[in-house]
Each structure stands twice: as C-alpha cells, then as structure tokens.
C-alpha atoms as a PDB file:
ATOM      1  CA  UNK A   1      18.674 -22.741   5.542  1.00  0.00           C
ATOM      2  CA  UNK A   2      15.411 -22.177   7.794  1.00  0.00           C
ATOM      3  CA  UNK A   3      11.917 -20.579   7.001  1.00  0.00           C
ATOM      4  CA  UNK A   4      12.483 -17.226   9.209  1.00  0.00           C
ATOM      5  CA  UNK A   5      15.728 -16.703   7.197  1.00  0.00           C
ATOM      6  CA  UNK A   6      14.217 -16.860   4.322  1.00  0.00           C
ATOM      7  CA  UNK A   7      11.425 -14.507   5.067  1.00  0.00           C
ATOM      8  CA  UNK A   8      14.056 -11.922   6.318  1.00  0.00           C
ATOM      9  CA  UNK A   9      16.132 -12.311   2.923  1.00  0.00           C
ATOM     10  CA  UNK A  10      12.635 -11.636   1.209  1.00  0.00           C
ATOM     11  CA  UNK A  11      11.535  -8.959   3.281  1.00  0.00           C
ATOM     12  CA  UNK A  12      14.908  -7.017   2.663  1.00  0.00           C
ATOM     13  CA  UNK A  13      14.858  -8.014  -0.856  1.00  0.00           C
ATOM     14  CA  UNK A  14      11.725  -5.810  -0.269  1.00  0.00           C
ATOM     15  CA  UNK A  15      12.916  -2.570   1.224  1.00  0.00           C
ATOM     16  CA  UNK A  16      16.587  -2.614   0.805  1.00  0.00           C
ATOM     17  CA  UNK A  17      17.005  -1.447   3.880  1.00  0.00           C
ATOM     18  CA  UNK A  18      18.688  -2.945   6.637  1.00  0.00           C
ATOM     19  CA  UNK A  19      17.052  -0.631   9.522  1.00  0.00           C
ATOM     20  CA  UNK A  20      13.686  -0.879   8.436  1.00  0.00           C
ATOM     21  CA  UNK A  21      13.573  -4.945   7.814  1.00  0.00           C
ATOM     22  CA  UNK A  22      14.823  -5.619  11.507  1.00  0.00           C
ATOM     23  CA  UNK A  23      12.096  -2.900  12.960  1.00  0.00           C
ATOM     24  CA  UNK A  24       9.394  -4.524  11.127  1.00  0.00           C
ATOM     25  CA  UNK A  25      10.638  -7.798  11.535  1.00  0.00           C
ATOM     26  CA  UNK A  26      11.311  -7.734  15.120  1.00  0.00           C
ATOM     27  CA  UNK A  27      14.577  -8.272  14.909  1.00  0.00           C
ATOM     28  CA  UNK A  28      17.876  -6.815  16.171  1.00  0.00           C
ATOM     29  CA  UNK A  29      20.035  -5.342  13.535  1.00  0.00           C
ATOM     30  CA  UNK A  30      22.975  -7.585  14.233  1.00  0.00           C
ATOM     31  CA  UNK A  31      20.760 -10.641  13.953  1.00  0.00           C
ATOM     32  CA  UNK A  32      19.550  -9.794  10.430  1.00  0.00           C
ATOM     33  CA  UNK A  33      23.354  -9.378   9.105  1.00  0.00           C
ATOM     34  CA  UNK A  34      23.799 -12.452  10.507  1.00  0.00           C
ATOM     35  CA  UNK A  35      21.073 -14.113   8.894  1.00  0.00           C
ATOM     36  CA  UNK A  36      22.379 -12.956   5.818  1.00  0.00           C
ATOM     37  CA  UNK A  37      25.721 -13.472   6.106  1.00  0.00           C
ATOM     38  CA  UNK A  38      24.491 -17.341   6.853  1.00  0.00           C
ATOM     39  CA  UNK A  39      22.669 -16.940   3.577  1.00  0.00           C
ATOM     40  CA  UNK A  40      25.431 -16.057   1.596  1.00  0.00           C
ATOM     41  CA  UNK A  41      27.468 -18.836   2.978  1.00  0.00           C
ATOM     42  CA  UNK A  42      24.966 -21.600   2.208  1.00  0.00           C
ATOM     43  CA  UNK A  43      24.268 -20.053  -1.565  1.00  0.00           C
ATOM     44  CA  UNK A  44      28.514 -19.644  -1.793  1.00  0.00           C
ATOM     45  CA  UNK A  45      28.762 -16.050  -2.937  1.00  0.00           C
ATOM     46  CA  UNK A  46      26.947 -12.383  -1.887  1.00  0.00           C
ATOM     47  CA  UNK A  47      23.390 -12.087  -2.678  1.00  0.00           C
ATOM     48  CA  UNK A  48      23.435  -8.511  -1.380  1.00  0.00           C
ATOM     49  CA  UNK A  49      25.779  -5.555  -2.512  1.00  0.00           C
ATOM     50  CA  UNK A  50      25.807  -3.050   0.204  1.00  0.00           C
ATOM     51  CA  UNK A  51      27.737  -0.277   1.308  1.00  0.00           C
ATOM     52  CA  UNK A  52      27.006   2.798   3.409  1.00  0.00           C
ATOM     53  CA  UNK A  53      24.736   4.417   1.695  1.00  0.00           C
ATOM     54  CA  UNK A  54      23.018   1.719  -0.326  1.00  0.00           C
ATOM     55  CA  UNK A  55      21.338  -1.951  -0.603  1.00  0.00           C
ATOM     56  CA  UNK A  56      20.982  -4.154  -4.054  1.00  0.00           C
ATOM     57  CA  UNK A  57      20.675  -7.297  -4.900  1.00  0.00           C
ATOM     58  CA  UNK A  58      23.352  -8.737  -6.930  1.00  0.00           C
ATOM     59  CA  UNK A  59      22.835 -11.105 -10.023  1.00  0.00           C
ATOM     60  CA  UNK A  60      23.166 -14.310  -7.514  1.00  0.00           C
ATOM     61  CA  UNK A  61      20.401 -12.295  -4.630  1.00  0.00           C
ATOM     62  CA  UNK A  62      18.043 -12.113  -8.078  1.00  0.00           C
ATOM     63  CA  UNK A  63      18.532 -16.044  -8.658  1.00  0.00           C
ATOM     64  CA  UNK A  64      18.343 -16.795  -5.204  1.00  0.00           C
ATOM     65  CA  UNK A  65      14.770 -14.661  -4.728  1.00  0.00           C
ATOM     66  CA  UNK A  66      13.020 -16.406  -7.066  1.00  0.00           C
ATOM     67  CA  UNK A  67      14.183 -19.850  -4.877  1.00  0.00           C
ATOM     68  CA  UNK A  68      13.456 -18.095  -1.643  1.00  0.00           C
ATOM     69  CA  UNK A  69       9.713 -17.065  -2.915  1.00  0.00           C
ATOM     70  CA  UNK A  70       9.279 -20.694  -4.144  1.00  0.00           C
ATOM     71  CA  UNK A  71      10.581 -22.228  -0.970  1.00  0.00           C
ATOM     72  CA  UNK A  72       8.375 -19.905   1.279  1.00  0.00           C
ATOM     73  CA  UNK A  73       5.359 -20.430  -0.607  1.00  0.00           C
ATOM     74  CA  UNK A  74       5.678 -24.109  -0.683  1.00  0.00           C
ATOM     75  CA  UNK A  75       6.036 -24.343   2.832  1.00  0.00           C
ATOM     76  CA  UNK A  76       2.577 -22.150   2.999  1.00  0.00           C
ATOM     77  CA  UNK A  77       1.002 -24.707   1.081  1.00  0.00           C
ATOM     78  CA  UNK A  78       2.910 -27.554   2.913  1.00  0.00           C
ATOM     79  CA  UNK A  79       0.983 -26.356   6.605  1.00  0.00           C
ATOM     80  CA  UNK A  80      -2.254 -26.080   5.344  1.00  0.00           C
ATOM     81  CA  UNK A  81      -2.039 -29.524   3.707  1.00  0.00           C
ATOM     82  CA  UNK A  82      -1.230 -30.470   7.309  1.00  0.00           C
ATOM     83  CA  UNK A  83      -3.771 -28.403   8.818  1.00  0.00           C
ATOM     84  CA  UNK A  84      -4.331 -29.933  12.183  1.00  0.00           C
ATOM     85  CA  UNK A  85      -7.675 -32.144  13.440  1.00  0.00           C
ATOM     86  CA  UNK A  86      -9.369 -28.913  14.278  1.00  0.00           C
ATOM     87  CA  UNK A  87      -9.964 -28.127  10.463  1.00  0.00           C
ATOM     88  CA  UNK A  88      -8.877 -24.587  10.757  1.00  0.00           C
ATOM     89  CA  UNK A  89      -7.056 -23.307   8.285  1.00  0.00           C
ATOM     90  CA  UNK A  90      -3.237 -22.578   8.756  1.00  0.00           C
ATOM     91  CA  UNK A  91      -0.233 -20.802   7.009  1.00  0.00           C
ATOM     92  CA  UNK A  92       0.065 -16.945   6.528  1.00  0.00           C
ATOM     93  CA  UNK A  93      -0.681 -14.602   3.990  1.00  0.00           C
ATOM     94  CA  UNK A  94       1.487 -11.853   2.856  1.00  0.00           C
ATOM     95  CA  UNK A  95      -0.623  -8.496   2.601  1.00  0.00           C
ATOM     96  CA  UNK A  96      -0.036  -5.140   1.678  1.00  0.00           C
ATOM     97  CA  UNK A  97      -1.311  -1.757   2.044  1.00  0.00           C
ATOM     98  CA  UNK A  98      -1.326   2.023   2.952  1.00  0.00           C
ATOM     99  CA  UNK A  99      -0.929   3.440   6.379  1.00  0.00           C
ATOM    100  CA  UNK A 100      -3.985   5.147   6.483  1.00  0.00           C
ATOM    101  CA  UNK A 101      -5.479   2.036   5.215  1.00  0.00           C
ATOM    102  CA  UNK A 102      -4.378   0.376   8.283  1.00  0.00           C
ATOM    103  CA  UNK A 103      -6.710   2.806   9.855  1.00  0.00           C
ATOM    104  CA  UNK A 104      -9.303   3.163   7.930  1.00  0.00           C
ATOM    105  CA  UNK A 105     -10.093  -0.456   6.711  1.00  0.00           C
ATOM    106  CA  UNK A 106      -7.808  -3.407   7.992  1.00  0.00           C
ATOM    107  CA  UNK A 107      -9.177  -3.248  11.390  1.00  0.00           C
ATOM    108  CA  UNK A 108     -12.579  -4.275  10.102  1.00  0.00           C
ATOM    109  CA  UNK A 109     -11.088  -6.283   7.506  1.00  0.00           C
ATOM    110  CA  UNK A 110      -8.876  -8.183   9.669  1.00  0.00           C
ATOM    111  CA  UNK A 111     -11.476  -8.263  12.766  1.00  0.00           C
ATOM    112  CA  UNK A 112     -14.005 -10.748  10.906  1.00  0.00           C
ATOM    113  CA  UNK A 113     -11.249 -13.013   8.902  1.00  0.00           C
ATOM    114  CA  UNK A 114      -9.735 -13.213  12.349  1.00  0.00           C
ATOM    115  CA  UNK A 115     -12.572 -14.886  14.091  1.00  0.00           C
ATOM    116  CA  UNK A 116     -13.043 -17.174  11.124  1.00  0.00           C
ATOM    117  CA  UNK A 117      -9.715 -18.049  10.785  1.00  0.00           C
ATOM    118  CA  UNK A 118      -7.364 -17.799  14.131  1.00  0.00           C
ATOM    119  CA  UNK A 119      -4.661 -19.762  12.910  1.00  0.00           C
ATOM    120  CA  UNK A 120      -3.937 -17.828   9.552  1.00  0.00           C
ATOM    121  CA  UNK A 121      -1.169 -15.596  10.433  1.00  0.00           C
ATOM    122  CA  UNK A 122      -0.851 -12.145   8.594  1.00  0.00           C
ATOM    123  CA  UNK A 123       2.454 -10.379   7.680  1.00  0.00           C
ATOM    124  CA  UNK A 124       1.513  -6.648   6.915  1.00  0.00           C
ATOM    125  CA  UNK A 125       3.871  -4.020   4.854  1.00  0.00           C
ATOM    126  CA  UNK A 126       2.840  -0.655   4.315  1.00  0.00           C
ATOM    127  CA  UNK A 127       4.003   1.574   1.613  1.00  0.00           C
ATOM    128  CA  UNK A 128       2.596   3.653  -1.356  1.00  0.00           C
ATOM    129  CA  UNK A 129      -0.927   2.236  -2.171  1.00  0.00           C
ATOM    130  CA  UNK A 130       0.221   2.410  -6.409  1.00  0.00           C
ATOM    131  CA  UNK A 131       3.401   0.361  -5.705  1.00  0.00           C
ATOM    132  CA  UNK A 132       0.237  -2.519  -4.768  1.00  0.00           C
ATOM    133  CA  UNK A 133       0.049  -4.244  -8.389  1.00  0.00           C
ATOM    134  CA  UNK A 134       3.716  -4.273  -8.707  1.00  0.00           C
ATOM    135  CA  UNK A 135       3.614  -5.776  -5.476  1.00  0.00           C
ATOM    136  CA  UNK A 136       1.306  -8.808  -6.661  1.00  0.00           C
ATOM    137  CA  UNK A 137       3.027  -9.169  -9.569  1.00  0.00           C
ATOM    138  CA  UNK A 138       6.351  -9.789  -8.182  1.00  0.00           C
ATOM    139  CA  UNK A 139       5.100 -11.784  -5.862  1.00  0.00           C
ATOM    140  CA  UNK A 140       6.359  -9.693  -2.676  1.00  0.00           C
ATOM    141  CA  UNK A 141       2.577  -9.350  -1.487  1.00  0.00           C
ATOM    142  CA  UNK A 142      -0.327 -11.752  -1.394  1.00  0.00           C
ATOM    143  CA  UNK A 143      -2.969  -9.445  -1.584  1.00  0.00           C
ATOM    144  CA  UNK A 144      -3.585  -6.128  -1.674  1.00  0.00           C
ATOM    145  CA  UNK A 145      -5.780  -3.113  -0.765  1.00  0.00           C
ATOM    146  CA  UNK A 146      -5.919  -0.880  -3.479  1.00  0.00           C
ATOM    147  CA  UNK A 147      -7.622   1.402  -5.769  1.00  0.00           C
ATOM    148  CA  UNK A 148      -9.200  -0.196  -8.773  1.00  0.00           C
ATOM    149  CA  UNK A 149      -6.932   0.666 -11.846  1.00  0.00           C
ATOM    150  CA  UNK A 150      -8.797   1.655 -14.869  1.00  0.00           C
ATOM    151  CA  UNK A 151      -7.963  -1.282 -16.705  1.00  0.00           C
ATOM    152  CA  UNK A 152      -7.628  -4.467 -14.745  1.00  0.00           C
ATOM    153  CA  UNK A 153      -3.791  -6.205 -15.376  1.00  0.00           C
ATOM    154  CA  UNK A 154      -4.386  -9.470 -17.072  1.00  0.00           C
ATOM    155  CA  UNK A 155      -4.060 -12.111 -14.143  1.00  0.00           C
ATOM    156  CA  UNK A 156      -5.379  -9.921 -11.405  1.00  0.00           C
ATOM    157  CA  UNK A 157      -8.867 -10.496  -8.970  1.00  0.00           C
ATOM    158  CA  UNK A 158     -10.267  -7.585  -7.617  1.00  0.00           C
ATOM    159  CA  UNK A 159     -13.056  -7.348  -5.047  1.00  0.00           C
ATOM    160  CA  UNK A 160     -14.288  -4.181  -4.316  1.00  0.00           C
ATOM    161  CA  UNK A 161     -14.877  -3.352  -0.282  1.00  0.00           C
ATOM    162  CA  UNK A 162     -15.670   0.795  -0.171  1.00  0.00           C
ATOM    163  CA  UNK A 163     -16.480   4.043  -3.171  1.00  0.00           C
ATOM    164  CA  UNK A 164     -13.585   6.710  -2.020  1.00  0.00           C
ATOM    165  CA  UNK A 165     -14.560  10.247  -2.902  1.00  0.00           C
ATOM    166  CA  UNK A 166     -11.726  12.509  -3.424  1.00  0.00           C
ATOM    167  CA  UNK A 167     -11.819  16.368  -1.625  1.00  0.00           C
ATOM    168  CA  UNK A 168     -10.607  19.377  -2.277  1.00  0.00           C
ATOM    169  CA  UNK A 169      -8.795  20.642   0.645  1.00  0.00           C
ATOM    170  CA  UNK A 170      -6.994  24.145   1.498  1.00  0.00           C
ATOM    171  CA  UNK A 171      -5.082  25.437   4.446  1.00  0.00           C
ATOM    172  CA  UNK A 172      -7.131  26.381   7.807  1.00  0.00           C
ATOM    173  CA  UNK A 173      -4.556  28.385   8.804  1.00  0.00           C
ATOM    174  CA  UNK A 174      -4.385  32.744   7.840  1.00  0.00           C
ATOM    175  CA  UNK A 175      -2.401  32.806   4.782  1.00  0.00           C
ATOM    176  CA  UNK A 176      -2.667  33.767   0.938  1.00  0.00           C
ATOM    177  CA  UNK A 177      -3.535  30.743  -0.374  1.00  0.00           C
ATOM    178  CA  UNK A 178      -6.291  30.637   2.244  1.00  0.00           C
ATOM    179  CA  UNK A 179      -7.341  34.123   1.107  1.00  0.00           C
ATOM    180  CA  UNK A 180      -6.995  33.256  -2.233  1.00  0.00           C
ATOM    181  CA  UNK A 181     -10.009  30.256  -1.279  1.00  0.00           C
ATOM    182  CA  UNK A 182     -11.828  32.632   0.349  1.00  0.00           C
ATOM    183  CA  UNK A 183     -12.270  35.003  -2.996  1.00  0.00           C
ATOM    184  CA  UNK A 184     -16.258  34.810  -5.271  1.00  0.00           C
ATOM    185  CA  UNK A 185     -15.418  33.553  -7.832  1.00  0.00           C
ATOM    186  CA  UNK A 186     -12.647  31.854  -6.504  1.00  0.00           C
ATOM    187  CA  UNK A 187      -9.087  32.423  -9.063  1.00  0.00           C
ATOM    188  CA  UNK A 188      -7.986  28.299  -9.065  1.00  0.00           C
ATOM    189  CA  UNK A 189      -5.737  29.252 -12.127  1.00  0.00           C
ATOM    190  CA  UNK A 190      -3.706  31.586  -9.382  1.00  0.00           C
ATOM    191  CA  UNK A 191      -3.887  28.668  -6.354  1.00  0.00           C
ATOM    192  CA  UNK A 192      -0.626  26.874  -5.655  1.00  0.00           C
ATOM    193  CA  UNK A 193      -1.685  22.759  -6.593  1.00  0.00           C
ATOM    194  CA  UNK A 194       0.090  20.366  -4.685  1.00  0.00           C
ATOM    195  CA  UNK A 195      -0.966  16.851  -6.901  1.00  0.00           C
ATOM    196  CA  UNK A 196       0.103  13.311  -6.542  1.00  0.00           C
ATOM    197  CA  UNK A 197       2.544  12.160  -8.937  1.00  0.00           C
ATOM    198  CA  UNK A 198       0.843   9.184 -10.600  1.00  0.00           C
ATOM    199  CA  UNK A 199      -2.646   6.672  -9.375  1.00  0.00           C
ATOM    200  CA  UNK A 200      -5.989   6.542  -9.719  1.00  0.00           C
ATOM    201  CA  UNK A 201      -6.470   9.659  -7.768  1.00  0.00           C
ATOM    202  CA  UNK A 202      -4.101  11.793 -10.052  1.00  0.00           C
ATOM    203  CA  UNK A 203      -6.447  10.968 -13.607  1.00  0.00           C
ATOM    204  CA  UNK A 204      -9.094  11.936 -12.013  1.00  0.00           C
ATOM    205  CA  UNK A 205      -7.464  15.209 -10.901  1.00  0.00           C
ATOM    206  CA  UNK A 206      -6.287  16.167 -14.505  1.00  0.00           C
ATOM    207  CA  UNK A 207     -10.163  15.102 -15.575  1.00  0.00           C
ATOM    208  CA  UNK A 208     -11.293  17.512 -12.840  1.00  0.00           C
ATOM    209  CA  UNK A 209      -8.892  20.467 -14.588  1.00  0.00           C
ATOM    210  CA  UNK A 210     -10.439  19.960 -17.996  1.00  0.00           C
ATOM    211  CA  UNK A 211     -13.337  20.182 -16.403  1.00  0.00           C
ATOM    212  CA  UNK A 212     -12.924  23.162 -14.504  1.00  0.00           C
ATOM    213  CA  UNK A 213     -10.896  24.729 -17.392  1.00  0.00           C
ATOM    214  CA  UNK A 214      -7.674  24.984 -14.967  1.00  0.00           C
ATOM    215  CA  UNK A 215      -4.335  25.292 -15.928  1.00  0.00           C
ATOM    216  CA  UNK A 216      -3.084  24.407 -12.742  1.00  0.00           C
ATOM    217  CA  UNK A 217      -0.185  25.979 -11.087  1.00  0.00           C
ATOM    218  CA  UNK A 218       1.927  23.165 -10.146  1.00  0.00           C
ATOM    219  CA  UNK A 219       3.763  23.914  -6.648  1.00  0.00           C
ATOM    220  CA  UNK A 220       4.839  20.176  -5.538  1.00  0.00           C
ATOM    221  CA  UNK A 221       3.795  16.621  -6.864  1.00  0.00           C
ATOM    222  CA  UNK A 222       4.453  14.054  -3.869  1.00  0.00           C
ATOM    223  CA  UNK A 223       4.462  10.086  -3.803  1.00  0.00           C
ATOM    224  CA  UNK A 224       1.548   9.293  -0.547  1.00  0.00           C
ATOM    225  CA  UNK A 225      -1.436  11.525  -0.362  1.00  0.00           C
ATOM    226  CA  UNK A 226      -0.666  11.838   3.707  1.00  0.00           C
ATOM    227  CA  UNK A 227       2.635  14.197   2.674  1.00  0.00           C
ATOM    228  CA  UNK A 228       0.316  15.762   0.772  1.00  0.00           C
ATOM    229  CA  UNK A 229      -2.110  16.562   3.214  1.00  0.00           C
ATOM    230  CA  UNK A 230       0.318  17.670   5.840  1.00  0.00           C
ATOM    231  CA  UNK A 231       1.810  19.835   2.847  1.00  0.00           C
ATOM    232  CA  UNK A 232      -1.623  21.716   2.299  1.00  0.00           C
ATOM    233  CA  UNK A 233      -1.927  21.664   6.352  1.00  0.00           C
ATOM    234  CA  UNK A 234       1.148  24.294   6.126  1.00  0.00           C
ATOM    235  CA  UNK A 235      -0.144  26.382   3.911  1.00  0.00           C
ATOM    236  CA  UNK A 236       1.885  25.463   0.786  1.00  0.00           C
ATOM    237  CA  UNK A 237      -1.107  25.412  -2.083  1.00  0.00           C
ATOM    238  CA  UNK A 238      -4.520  23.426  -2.571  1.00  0.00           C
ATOM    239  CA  UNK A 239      -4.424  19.962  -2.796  1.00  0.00           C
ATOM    240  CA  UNK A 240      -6.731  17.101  -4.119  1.00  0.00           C
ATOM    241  CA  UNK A 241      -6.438  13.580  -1.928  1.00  0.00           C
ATOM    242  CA  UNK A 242      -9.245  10.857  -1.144  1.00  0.00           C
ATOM    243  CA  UNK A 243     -11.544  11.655   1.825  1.00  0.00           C
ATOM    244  CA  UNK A 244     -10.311   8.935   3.725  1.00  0.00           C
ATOM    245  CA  UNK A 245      -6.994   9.753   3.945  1.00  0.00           C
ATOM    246  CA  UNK A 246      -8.089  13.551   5.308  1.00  0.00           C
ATOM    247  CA  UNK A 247     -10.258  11.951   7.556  1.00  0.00           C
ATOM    248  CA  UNK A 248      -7.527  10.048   9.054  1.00  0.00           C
ATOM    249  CA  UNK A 249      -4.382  11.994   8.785  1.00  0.00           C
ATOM    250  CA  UNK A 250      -3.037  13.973  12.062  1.00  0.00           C
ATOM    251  CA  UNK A 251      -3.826  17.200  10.676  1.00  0.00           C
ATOM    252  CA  UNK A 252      -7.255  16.621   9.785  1.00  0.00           C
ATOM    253  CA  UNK A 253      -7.876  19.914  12.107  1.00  0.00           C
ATOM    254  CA  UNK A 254      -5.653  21.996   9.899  1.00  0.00           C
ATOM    255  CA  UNK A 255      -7.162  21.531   6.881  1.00  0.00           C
ATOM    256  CA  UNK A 256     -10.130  22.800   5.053  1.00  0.00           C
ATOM    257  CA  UNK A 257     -12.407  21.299   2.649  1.00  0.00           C
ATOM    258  CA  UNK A 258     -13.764  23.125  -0.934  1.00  0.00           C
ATOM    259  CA  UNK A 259     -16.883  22.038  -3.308  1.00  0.00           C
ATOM    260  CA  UNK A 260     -16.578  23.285  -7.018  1.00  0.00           C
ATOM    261  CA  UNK A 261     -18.935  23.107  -9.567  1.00  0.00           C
ATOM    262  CA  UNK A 262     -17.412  19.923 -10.847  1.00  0.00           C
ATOM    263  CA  UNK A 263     -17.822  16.933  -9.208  1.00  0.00           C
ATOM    264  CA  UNK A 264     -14.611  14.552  -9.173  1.00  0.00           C
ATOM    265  CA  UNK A 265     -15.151  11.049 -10.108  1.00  0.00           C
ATOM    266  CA  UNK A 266     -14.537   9.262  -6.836  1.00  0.00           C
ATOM    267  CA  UNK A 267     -12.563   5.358  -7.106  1.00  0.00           C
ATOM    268  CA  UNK A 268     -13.546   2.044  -6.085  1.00  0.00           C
ATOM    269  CA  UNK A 269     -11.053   0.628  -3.143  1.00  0.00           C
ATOM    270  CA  UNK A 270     -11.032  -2.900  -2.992  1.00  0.00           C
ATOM    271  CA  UNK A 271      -8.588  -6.007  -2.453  1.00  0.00           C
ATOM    272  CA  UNK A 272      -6.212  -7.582  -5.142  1.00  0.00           C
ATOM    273  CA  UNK A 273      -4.401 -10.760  -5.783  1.00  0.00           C
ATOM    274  CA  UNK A 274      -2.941 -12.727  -8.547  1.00  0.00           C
ATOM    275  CA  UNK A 275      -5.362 -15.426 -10.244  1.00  0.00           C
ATOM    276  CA  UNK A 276      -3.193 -17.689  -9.618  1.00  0.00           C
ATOM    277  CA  UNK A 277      -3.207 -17.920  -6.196  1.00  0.00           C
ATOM    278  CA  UNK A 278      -7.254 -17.323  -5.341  1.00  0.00           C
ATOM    279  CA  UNK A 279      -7.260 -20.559  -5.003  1.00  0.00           C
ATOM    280  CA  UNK A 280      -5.084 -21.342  -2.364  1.00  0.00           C
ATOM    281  CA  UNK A 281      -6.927 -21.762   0.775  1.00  0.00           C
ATOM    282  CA  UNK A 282      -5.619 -19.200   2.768  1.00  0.00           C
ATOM    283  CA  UNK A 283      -5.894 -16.602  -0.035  1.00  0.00           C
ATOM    284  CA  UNK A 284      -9.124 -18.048  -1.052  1.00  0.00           C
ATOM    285  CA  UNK A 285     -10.713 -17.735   2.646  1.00  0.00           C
ATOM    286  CA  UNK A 286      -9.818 -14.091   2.729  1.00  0.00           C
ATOM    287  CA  UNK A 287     -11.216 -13.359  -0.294  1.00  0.00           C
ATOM    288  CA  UNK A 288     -13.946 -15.176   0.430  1.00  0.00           C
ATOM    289  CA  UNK A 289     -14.626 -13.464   4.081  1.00  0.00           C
ATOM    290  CA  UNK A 290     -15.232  -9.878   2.458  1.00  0.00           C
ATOM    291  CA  UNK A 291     -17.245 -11.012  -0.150  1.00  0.00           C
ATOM    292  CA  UNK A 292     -19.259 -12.159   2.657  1.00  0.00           C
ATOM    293  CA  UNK A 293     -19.547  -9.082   4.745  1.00  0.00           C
ATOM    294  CA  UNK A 294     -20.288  -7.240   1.362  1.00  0.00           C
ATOM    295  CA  UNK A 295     -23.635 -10.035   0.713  1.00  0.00           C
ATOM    296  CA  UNK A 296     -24.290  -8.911   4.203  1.00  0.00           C
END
C-alpha cells in the first residue's frame, strides 16, 4: 500500500468520479481502477460502490478514509522532519479554491511562497468557493481561499489577502431585459434575477433587496457565480456576482455593469485552515508568506 495510491483513493473519495480523478491526477483511467482494485485487495473487501452511473463510498471506503488521511498526513510530517541539509522546507500542502481564483489570486499567491519555498509541492482542486470550510473540516483540503463567513467556525484561521466588491451586471446584448435596464427609474421589481443559491455573496444580495425595497423576480439560482455570469451574458435576467469573477470570466465583453442607489456590502477574501494544523511547517510557512506580503 504506497503513498500515490493513497492520494488517488483520497482524491476520488473527493469527487466520486472516476474521469475527473485520473484527468487531474495525471493518470490513465485504467491505472486508477487498478489502483483501487489493489486497494480493495489489501483492505479485503470494496471500499467503493460503483456502477454506471454512480460512485460512493461504502461503510469499509468511510473506515478506510479516515486511515488513508492519517497515513498521508503522517508521511507529510515524516519529510519535513527529514528535510534535507539545505533547510528548505519539504512535503506538500493540499489547497483548494475557485477557478477564477486560480486567475485572479493564486498566481501571485503561489509566485512568492514559491521562491521561498521550492521544495513544498502544491496539490490544487478547484470547485465551488462555499464547499471551502467543508473542505477544511473534513480534512480533504489544507487550506483554502475563501470568502470570510460571517461567523468564523470554531477551529478555523483566517487571513484576509483582498476586499471583493460585488456588481450588478445586465446583458450587453439587444434584448428586454436590457431595455428593461435601460428605463429612468429603472422597474428592478419587473427584471428577471438570476442569484446564487447560498455564500457570502447571496446575504448580501437579499440585504441589498431590503434595501432597495425589491421583491425580486427569481428566474434561476445557480451553484458558481461564473454560470451565473455567462447566464446574464445571454440575456436571461440581472445578476449580482463579485467583481472579480466578471473581471475574469470569458464573457466579460458581454456583460454590462449597473450602480443603484444602494451600495452592496462587499466581502473580505482571504485564506483558511484548521487550527490545528497552522502549525505544521508547511501550512505554517504559507500562512506565514501572505501575511508577509500584506506587512509589505
């Protein structure tokens, strides 16, 4: 039972999907069933129940998790307590984040810990930015970029790295919504909203409708505020989504920004991990290395 196994097992564990571990694991398909399949044959019974359409862990794949996690983390701590002559640090660190954070922020992010810390290997997964805490708190992520949550989770470290305002965008394109955006005073209560479903962003939308006095018409709620920019960007309703992710999404050209007479509280974006593990080195340097840039 070798390291890379486990880290495949955990990865799937992850996405429950077999197509999607191999691709970001740089592995073949056949290689990962394999892997498994080895898996199951050292722990004596399935850890995975999969069929065509489906992938979950059975009640032996839960057990066997928590062992995996242990065993992986261990061996973290194991290579930077043997951290060669050179006294650069070693081991990796799990991290997680949006895909328009990978744009926005992790190249800067990533540039500076780099050059401080060559050796430190980083395993990046991408997914909806309020799946993060759950993320940390299973233990499937090391750290992760985030929006601050209005209250803290007991446990969790925070360090804030950027102030995200949220805009209101519209179509670009000719169509009624657009002409509907383009009315004095304009009729929001008649606008098509396209919201997130849950997150920091979507409390400070519903603040923004008491505000405004809107009882919004709800077209679509969406997980990921890039489907719901590319939603707006065909001319389905109005939507709300951080600046960032506008400025970055494909269809920034198609898309219009609004002001209002109410401002929208913006959120703080920052990194989070568990307490516990702040003080591991490689966690700790990382940390550490932002903190830094933001004395700077």
């Amino acid at each position: 039972m070798d390291i890379r196994s486990l880290k495949l097992f955990l990865h799937l564990s992850e996405t429950l999907h077999f197509a999607r571990t191999a691709q970001q694991m740089h592995v073949s398909p056949s290689t990962l069933s394999r892997c498994i399949q080895r898996l199951e044959d050292q722990v004596g019974q399935p850890v995975l129940e999969r069929d065509n359409r489906s992938v979950k862990l059975t009640k032996a794949g839960i057990q066997f998790l928590r062992f995996a996690r242990q065993t992986v983390d261990a061996w973290q701590s194991l290579r930077q307590d043997m951290a060669d002559t050179s006294g650069q640090l070693t081991g990796e660190i799990k991290l997680f984040c949006s895909v328009t954070a990978v744009y926005s922020h992790l190249p800067g992010i990533l540039e500076r810990f780099k050059q401080q810390h060559p050796k430190i290997e980083i395993q990046l997964t991408t997914g909806d930015p309020d799946s993060a805490l759950a993320h940390i708190q299973r233990g499937q992520s090391d750290i992760a970029i985030t929006a601050r949550p209005g209250v803290l989770p007991e446990g969790m470290e925070f360090v804030d790295i950027d102030t995200i305002p949220l805009s209101i965008i519209g179509p670009a394109m000719p169509c009624s919504v657009q002409e509907k955006l383009q009315q004095s005073p304009t009729p929001w209560h008649e606008l098509p909203f396209i919201l997130p479903e849950h997150g920091a962003a979507r409390a400070r939308i519903d603040a923004w409708f008491q505000q405004m006095n809107i009882q919004p018409n709800i077209y679509a709620k969406v997980n990921g505020h890039e489907a719901l920019v590319s939603m707006v960007a065909l001319g389905c309703g109005v939507g709300i989504a951080p600046s960032v992710v506008v400025e970055n999404s494909p269809v920034k050209d198609r898309v219009k920004s609004y002001q209002t007479g109410a401002t929208i509280e913006p959120f703080k974006l920052g990194l989070c991990a568990s307490k516990k593990k702040v003080n591991q080195a490689t966690i700790n340097a990382f940390l550490q290395s932002i903190e830094k840039e933001a004395i700077e």
